[in-house]
PDB file of N, CA and C in Angstrom:
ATOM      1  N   UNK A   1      15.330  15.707 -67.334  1.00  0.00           N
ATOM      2  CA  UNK A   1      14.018  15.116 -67.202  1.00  0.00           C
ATOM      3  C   UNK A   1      13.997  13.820 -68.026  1.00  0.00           C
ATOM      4  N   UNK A   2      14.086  12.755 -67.323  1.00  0.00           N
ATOM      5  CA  UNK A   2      13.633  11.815 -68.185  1.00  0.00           C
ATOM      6  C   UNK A   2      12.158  11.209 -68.783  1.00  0.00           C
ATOM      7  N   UNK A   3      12.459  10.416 -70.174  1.00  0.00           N
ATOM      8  CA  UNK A   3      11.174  10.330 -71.181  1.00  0.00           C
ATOM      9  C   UNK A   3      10.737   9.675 -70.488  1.00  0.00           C
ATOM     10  N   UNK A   4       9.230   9.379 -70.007  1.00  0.00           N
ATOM     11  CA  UNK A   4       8.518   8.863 -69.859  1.00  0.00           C
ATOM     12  C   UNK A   4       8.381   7.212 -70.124  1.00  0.00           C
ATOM     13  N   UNK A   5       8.747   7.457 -71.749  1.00  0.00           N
ATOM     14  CA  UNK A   5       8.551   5.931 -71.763  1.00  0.00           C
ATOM     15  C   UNK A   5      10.049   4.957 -71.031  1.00  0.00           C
ATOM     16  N   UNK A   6      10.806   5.803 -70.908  1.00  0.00           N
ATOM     17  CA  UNK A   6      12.495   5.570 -70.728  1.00  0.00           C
ATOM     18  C   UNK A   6      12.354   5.220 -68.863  1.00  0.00           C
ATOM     19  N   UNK A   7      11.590   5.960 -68.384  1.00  0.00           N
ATOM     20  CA  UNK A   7      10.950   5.451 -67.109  1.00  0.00           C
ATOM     21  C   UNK A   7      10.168   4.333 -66.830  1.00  0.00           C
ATOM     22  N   UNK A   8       9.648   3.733 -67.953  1.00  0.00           N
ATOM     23  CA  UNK A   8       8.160   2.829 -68.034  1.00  0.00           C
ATOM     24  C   UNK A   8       8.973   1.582 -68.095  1.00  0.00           C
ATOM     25  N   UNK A   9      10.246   1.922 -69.422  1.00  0.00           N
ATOM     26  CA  UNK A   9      10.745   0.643 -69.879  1.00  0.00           C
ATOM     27  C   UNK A   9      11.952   0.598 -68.550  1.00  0.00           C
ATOM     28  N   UNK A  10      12.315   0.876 -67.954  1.00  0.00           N
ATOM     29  CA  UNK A  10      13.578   0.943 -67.434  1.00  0.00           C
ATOM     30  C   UNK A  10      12.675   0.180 -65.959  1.00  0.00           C
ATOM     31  N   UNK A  11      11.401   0.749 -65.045  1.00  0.00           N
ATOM     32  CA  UNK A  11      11.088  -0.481 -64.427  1.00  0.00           C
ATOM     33  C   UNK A  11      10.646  -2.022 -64.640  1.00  0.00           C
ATOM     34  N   UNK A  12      10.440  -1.788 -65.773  1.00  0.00           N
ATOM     35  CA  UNK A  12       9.901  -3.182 -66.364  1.00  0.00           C
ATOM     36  C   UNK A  12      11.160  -3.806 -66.646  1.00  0.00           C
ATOM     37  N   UNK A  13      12.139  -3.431 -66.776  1.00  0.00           N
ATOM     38  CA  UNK A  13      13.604  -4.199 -66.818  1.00  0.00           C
ATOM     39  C   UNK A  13      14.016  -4.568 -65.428  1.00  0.00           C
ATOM     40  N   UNK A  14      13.720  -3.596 -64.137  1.00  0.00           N
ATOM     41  CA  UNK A  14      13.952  -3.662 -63.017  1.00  0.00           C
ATOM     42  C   UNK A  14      13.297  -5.578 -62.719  1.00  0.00           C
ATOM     43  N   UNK A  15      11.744  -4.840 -63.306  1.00  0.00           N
ATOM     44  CA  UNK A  15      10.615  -6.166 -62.542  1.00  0.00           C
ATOM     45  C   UNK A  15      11.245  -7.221 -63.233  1.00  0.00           C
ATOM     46  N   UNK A  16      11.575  -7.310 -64.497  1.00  0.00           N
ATOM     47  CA  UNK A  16      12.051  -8.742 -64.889  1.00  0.00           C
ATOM     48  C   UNK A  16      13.373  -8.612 -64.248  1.00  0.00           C
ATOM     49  N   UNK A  17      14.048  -8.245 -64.338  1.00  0.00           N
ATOM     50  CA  UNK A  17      15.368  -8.916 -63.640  1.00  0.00           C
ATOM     51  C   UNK A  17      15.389  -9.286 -61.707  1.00  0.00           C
ATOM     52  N   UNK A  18      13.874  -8.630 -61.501  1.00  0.00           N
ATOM     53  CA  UNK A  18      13.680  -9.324 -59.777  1.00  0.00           C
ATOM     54  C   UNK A  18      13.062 -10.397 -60.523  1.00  0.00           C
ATOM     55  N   UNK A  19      12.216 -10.558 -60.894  1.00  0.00           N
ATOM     56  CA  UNK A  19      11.369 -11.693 -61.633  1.00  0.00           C
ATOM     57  C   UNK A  19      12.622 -12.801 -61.808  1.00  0.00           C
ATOM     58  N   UNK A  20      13.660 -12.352 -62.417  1.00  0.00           N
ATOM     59  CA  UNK A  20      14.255 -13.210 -62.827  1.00  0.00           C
ATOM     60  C   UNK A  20      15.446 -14.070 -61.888  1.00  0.00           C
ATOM     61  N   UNK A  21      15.422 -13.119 -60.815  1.00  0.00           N
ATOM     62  CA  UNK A  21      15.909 -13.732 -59.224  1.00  0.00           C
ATOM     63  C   UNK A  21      14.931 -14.691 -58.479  1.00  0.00           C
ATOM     64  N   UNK A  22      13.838 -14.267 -58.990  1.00  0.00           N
ATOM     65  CA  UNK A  22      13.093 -15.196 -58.388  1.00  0.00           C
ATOM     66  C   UNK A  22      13.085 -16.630 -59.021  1.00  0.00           C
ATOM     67  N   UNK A  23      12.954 -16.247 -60.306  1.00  0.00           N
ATOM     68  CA  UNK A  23      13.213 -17.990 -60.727  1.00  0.00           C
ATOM     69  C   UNK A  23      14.259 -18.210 -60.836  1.00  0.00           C
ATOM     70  N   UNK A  24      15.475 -18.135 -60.772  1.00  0.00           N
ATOM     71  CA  UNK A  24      16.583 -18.318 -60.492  1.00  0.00           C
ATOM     72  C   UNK A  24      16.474 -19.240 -59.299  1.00  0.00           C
ATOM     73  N   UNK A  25      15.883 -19.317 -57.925  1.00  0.00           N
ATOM     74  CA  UNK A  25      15.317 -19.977 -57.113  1.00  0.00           C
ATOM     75  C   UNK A  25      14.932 -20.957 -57.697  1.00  0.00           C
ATOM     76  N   UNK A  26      13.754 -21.225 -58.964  1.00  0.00           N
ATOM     77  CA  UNK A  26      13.367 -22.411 -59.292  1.00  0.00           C
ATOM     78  C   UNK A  26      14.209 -23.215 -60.076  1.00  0.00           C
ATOM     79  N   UNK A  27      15.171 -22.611 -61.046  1.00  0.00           N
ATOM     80  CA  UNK A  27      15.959 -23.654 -61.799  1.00  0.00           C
ATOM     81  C   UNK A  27      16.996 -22.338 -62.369  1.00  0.00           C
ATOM     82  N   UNK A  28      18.393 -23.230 -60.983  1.00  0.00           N
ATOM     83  CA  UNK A  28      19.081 -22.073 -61.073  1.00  0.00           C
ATOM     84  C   UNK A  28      20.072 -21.930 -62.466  1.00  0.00           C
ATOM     85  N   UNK A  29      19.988 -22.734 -63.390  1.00  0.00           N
ATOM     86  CA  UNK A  29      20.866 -22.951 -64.779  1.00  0.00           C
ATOM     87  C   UNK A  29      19.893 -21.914 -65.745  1.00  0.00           C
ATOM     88  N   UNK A  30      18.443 -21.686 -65.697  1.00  0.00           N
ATOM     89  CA  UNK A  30      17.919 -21.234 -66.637  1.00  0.00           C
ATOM     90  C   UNK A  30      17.203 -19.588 -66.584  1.00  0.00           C
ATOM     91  N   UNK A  31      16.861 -19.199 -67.879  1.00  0.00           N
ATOM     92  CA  UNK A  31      16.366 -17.594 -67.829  1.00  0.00           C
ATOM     93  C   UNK A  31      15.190 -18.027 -68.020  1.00  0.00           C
ATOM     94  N   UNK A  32      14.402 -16.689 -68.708  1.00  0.00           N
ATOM     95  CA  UNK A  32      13.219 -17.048 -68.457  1.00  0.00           C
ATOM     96  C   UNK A  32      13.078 -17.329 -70.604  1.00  0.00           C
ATOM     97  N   UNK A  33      14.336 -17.257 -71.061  1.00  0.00           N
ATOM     98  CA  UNK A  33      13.868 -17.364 -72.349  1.00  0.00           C
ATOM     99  C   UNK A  33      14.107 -19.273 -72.879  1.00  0.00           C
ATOM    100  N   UNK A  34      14.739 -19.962 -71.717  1.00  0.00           N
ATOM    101  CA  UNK A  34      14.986 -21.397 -72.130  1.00  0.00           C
ATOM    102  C   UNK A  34      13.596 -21.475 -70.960  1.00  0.00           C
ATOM    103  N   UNK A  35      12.484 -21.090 -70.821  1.00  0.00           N
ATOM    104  CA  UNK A  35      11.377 -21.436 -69.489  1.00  0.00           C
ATOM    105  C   UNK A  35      10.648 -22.696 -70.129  1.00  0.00           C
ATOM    106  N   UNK A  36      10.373 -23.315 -70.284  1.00  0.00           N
ATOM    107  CA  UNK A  36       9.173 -24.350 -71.080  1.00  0.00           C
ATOM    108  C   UNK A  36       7.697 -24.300 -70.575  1.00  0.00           C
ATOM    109  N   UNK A  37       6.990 -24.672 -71.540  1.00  0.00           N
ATOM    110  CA  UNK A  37       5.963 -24.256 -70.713  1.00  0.00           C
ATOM    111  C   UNK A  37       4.798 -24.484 -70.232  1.00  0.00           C
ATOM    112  N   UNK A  38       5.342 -25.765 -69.482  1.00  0.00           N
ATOM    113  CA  UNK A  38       5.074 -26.156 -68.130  1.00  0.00           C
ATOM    114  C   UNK A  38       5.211 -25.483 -67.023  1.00  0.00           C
ATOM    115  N   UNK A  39       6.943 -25.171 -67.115  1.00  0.00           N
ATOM    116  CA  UNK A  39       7.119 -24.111 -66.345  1.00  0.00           C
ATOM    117  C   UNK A  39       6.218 -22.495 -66.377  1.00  0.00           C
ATOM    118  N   UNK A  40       6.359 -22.299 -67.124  1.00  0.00           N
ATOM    119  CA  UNK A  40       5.174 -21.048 -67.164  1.00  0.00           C
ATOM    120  C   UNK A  40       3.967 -21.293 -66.924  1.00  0.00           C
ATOM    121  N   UNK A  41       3.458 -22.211 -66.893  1.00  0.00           N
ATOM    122  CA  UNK A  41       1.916 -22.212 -66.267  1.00  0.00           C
ATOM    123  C   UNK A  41       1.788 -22.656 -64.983  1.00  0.00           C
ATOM    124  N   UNK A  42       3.096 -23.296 -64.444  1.00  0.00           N
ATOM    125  CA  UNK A  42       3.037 -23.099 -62.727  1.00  0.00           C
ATOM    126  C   UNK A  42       3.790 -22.111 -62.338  1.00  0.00           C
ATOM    127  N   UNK A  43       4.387 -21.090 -63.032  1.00  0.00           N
ATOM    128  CA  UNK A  43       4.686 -19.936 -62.362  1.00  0.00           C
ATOM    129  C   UNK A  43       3.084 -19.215 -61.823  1.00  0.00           C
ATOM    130  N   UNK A  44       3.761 -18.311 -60.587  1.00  0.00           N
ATOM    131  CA  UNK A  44       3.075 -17.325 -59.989  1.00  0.00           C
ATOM    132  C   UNK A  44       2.247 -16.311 -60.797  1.00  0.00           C
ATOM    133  N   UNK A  45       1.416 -16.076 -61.297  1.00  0.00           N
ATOM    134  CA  UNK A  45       0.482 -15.211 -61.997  1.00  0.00           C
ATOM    135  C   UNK A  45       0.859 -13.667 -62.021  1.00  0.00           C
ATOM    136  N   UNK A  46       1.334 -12.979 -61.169  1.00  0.00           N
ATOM    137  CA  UNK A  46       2.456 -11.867 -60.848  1.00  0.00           C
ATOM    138  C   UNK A  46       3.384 -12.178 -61.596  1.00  0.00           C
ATOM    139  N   UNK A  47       4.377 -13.165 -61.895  1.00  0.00           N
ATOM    140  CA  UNK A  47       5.471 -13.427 -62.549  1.00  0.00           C
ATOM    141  C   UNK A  47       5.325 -13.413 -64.243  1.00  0.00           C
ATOM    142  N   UNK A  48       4.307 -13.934 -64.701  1.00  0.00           N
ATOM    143  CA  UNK A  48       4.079 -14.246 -66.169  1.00  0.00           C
ATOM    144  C   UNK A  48       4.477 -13.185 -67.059  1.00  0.00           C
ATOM    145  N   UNK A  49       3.852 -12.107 -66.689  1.00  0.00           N
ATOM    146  CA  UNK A  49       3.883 -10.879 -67.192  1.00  0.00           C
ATOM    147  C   UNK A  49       5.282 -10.570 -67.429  1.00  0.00           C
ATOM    148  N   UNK A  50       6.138 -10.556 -66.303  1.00  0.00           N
ATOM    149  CA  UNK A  50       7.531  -9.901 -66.674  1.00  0.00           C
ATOM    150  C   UNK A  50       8.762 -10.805 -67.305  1.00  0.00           C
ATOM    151  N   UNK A  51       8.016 -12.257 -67.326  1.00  0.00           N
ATOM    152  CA  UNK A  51       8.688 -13.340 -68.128  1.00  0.00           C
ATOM    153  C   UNK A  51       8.429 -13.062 -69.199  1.00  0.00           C
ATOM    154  N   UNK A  52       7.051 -12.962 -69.539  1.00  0.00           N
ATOM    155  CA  UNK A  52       6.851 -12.356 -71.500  1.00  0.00           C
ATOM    156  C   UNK A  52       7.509 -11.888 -71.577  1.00  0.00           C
ATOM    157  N   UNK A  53       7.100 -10.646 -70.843  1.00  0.00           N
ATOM    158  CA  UNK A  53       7.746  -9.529 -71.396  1.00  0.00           C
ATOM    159  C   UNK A  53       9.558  -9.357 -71.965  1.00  0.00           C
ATOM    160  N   UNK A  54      10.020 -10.519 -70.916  1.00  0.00           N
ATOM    161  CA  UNK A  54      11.429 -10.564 -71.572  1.00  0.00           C
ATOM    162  C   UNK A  54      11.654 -11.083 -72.474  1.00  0.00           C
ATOM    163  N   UNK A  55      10.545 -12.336 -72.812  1.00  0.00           N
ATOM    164  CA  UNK A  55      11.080 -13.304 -73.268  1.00  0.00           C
ATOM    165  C   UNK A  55      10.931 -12.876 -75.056  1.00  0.00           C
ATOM    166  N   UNK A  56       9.516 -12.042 -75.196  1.00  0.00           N
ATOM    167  CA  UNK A  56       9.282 -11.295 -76.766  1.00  0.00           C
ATOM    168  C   UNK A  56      10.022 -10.193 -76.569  1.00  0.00           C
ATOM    169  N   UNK A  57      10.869  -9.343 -75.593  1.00  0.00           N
ATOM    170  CA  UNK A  57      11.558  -8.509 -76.148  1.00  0.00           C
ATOM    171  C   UNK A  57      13.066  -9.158 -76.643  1.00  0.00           C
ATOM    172  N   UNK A  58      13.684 -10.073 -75.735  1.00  0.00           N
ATOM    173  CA  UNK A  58      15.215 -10.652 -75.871  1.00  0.00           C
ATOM    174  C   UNK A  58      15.555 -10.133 -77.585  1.00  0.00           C
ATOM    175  N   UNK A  59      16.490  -9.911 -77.499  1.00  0.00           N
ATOM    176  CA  UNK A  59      17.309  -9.735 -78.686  1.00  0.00           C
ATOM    177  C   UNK A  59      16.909  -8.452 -79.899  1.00  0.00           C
ATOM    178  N   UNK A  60      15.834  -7.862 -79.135  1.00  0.00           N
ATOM    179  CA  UNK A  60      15.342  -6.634 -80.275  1.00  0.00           C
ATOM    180  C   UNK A  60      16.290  -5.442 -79.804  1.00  0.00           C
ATOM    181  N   UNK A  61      16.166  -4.679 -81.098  1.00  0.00           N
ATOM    182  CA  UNK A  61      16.768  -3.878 -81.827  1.00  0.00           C
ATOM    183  C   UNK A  61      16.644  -2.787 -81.136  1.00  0.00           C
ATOM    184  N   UNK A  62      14.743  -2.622 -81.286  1.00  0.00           N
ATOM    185  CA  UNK A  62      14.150  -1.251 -80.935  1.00  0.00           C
ATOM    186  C   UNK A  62      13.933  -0.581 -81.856  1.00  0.00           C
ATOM    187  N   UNK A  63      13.912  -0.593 -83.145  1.00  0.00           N
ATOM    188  CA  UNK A  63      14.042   0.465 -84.403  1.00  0.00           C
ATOM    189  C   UNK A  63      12.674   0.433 -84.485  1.00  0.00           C
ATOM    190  N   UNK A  64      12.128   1.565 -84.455  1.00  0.00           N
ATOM    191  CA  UNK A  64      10.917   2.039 -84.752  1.00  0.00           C
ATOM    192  C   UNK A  64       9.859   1.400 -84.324  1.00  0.00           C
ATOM    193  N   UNK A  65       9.782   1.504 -82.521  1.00  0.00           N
ATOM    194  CA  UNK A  65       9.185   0.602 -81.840  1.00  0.00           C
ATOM    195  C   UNK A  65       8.548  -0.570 -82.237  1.00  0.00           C
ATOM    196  N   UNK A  66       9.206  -1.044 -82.442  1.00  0.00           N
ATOM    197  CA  UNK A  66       9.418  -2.657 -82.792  1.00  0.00           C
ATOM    198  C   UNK A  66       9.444  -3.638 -81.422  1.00  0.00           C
ATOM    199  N   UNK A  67       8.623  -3.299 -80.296  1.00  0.00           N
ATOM    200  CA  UNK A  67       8.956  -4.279 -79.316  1.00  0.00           C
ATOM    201  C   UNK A  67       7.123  -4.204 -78.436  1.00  0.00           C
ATOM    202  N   UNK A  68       7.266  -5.445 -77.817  1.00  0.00           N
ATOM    203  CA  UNK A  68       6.108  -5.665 -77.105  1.00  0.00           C
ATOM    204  C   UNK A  68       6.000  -4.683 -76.057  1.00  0.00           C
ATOM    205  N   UNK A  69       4.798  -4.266 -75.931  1.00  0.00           N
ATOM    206  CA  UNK A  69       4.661  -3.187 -74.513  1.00  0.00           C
ATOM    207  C   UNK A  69       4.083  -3.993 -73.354  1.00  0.00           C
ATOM    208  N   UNK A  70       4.498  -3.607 -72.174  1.00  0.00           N
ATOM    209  CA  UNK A  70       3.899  -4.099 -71.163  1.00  0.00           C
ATOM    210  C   UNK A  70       2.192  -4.420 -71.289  1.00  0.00           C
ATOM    211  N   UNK A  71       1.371  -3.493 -71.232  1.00  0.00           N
ATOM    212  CA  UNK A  71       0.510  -3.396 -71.745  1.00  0.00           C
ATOM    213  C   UNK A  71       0.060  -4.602 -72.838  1.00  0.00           C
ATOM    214  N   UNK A  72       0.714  -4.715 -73.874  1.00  0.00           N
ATOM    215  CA  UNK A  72       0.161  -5.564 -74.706  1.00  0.00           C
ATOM    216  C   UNK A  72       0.507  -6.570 -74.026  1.00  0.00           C
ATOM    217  N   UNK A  73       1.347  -6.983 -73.363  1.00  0.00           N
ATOM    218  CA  UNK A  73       2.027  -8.807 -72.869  1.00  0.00           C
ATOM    219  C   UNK A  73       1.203  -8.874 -71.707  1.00  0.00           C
ATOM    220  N   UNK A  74      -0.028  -7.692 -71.037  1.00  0.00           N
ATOM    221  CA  UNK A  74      -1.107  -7.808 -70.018  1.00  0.00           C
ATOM    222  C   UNK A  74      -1.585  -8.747 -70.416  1.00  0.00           C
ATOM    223  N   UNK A  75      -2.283  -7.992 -72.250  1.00  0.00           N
ATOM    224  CA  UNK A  75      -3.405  -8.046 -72.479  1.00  0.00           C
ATOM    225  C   UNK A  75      -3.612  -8.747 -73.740  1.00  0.00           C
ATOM    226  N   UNK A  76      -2.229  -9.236 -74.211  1.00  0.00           N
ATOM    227  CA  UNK A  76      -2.583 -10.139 -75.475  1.00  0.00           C
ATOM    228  C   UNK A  76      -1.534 -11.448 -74.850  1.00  0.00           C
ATOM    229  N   UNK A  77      -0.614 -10.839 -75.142  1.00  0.00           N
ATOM    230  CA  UNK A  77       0.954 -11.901 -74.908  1.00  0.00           C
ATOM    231  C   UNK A  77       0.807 -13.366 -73.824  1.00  0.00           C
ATOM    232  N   UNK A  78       0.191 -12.181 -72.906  1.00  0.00           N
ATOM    233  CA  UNK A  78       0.139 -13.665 -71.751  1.00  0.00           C
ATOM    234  C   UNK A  78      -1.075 -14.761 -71.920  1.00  0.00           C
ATOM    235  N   UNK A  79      -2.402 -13.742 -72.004  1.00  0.00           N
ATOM    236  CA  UNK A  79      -2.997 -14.895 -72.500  1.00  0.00           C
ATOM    237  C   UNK A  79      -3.080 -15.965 -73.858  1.00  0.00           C
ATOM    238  N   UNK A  80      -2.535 -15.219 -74.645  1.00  0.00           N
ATOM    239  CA  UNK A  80      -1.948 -16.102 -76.154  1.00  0.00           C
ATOM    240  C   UNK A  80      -1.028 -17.050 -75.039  1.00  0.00           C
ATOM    241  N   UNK A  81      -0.186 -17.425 -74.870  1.00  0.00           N
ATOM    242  CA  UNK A  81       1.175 -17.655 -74.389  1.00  0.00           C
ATOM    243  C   UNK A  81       0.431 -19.328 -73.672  1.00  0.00           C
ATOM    244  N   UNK A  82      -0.726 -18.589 -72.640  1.00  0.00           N
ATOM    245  CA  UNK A  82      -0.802 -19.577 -71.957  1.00  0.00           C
ATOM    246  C   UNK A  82      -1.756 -20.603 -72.952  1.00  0.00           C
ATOM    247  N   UNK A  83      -2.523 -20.340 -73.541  1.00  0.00           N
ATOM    248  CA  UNK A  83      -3.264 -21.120 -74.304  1.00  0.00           C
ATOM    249  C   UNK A  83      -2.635 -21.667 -75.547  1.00  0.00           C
ATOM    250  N   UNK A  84      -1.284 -21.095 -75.849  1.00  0.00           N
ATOM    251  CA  UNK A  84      -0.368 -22.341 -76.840  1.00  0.00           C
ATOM    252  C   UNK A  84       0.476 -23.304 -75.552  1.00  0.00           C
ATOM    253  N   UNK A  85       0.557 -22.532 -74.479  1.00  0.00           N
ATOM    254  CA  UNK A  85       1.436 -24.007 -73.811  1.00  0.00           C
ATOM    255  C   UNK A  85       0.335 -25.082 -73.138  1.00  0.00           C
ATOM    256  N   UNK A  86      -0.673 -24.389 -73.235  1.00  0.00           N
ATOM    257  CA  UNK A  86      -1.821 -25.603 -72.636  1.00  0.00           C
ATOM    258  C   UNK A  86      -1.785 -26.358 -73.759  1.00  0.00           C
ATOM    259  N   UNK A  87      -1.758 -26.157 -75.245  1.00  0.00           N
ATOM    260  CA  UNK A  87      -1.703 -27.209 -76.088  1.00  0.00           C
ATOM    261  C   UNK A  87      -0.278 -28.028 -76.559  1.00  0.00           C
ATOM    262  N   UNK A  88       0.843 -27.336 -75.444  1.00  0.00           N
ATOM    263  CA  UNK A  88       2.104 -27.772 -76.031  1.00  0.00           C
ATOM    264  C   UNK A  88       2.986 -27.805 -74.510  1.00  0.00           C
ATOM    265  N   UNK A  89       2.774 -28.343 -73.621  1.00  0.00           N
ATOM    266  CA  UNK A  89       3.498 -28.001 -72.535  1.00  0.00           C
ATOM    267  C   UNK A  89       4.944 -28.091 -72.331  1.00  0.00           C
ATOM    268  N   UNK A  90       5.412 -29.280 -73.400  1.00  0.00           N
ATOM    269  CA  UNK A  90       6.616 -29.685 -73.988  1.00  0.00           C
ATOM    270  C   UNK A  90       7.792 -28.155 -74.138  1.00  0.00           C
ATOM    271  N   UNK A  91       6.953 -27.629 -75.273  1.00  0.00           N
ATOM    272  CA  UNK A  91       7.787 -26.385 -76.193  1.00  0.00           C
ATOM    273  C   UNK A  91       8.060 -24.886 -74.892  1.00  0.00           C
ATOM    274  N   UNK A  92       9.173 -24.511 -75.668  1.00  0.00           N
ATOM    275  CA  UNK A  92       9.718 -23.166 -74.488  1.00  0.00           C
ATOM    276  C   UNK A  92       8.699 -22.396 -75.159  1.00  0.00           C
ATOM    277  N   UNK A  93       8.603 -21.445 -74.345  1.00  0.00           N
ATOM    278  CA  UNK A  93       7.872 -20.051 -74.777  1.00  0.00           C
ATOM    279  C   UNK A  93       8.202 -19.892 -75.941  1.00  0.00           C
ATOM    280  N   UNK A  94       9.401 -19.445 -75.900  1.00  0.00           N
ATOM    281  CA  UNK A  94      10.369 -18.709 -76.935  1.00  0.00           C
ATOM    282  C   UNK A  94      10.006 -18.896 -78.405  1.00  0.00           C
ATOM    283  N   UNK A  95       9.536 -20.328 -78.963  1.00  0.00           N
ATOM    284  CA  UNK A  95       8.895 -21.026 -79.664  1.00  0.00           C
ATOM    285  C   UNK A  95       7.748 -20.313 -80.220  1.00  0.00           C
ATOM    286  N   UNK A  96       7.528 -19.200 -79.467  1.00  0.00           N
ATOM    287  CA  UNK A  96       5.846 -18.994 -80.001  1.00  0.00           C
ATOM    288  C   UNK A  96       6.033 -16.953 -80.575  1.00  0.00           C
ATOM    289  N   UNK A  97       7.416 -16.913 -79.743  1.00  0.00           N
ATOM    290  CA  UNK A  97       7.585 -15.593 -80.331  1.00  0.00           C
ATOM    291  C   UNK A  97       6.779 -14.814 -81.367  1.00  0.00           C
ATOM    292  N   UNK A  98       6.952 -15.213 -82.798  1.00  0.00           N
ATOM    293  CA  UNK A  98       6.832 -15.014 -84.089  1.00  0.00           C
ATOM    294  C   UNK A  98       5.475 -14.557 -83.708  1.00  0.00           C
ATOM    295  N   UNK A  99       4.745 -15.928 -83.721  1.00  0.00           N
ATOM    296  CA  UNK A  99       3.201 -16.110 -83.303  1.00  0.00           C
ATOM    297  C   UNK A  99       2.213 -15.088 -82.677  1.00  0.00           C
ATOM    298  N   UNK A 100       3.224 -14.736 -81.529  1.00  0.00           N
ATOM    299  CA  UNK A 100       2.199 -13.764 -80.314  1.00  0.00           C
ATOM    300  C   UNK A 100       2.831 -12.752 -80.917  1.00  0.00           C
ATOM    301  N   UNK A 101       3.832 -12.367 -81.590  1.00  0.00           N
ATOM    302  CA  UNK A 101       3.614 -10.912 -81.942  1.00  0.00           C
ATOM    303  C   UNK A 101       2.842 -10.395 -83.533  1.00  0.00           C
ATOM    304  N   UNK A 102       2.746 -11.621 -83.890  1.00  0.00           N
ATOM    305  CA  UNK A 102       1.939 -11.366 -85.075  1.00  0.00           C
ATOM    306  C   UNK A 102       0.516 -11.185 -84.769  1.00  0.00           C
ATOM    307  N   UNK A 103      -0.230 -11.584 -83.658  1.00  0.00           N
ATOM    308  CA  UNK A 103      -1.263 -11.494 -83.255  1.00  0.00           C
ATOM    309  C   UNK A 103      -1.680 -10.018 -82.273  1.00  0.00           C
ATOM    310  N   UNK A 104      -0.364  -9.711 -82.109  1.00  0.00           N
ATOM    311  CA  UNK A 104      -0.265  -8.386 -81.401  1.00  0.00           C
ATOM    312  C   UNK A 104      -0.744  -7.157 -82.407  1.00  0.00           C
ATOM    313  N   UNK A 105       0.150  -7.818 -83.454  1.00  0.00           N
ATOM    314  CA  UNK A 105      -0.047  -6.792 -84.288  1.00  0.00           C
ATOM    315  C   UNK A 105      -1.043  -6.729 -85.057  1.00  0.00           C
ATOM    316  N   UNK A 106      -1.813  -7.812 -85.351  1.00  0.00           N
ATOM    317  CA  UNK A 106      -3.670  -7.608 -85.557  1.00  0.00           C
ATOM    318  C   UNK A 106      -4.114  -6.575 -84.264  1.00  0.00           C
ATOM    319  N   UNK A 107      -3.975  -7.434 -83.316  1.00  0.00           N
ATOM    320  CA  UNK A 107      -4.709  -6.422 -82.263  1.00  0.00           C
ATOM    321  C   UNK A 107      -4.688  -4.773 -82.988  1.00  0.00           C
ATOM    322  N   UNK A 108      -3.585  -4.190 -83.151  1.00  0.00           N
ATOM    323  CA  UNK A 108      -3.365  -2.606 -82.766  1.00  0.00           C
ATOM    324  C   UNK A 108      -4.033  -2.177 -83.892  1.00  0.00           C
TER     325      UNK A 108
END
């Protein structure tokens, strides 16, 4: 029987890595963690979500859930995200990491 959350996280890896075929289409050299974000605010509104979502999990550990939940990159991540690249259209996402999860973590 698999965990639940091991089901939750394992499609959300699915959706970003279609997500990530899809922009692959738009600029086939880049992921979604070099995205800038310009690019993220003319992505597809369906898409945003599973770009966060990769882009604040890339490189974690996992130790003692230490990672963004879908859920939160709904409901904090994306809209933080888009309202620092409306003031920075220049800078990658990636840039703001620190930022949106420190604000995540007020939220909880």
């Amino acid at each position: 029987m698999l965990n639940k959350y091991f089901t939750a996280n394992l499609s959300i890896v699915v959706g970003a890595l279609l997500s990530t075929c899809a922009l692959s289409a738009i600029a086939a050299d880049k992921t979604p963690k070099d995205m800038t974000c310009q690019e993220f605010i003319s992505l597809n509104p369906q898409l945003m979500s599973p770009v966060a979502y990769w882009v604040y999990n890339d490189d974690e550990q996992f130790k003692g859930g230490d990672y963004v939940s879908l859920q939160e990159t709904d409901t904090i991540a994306v809209p933080l995200t888009l309202k620092l690249c409306k003031d920075k259209p220049q800078s990658k996402i990636k840039d703001f990491k620190d930022e949106v999860k420190q604000e995540i973590k007020k939220a909880l």
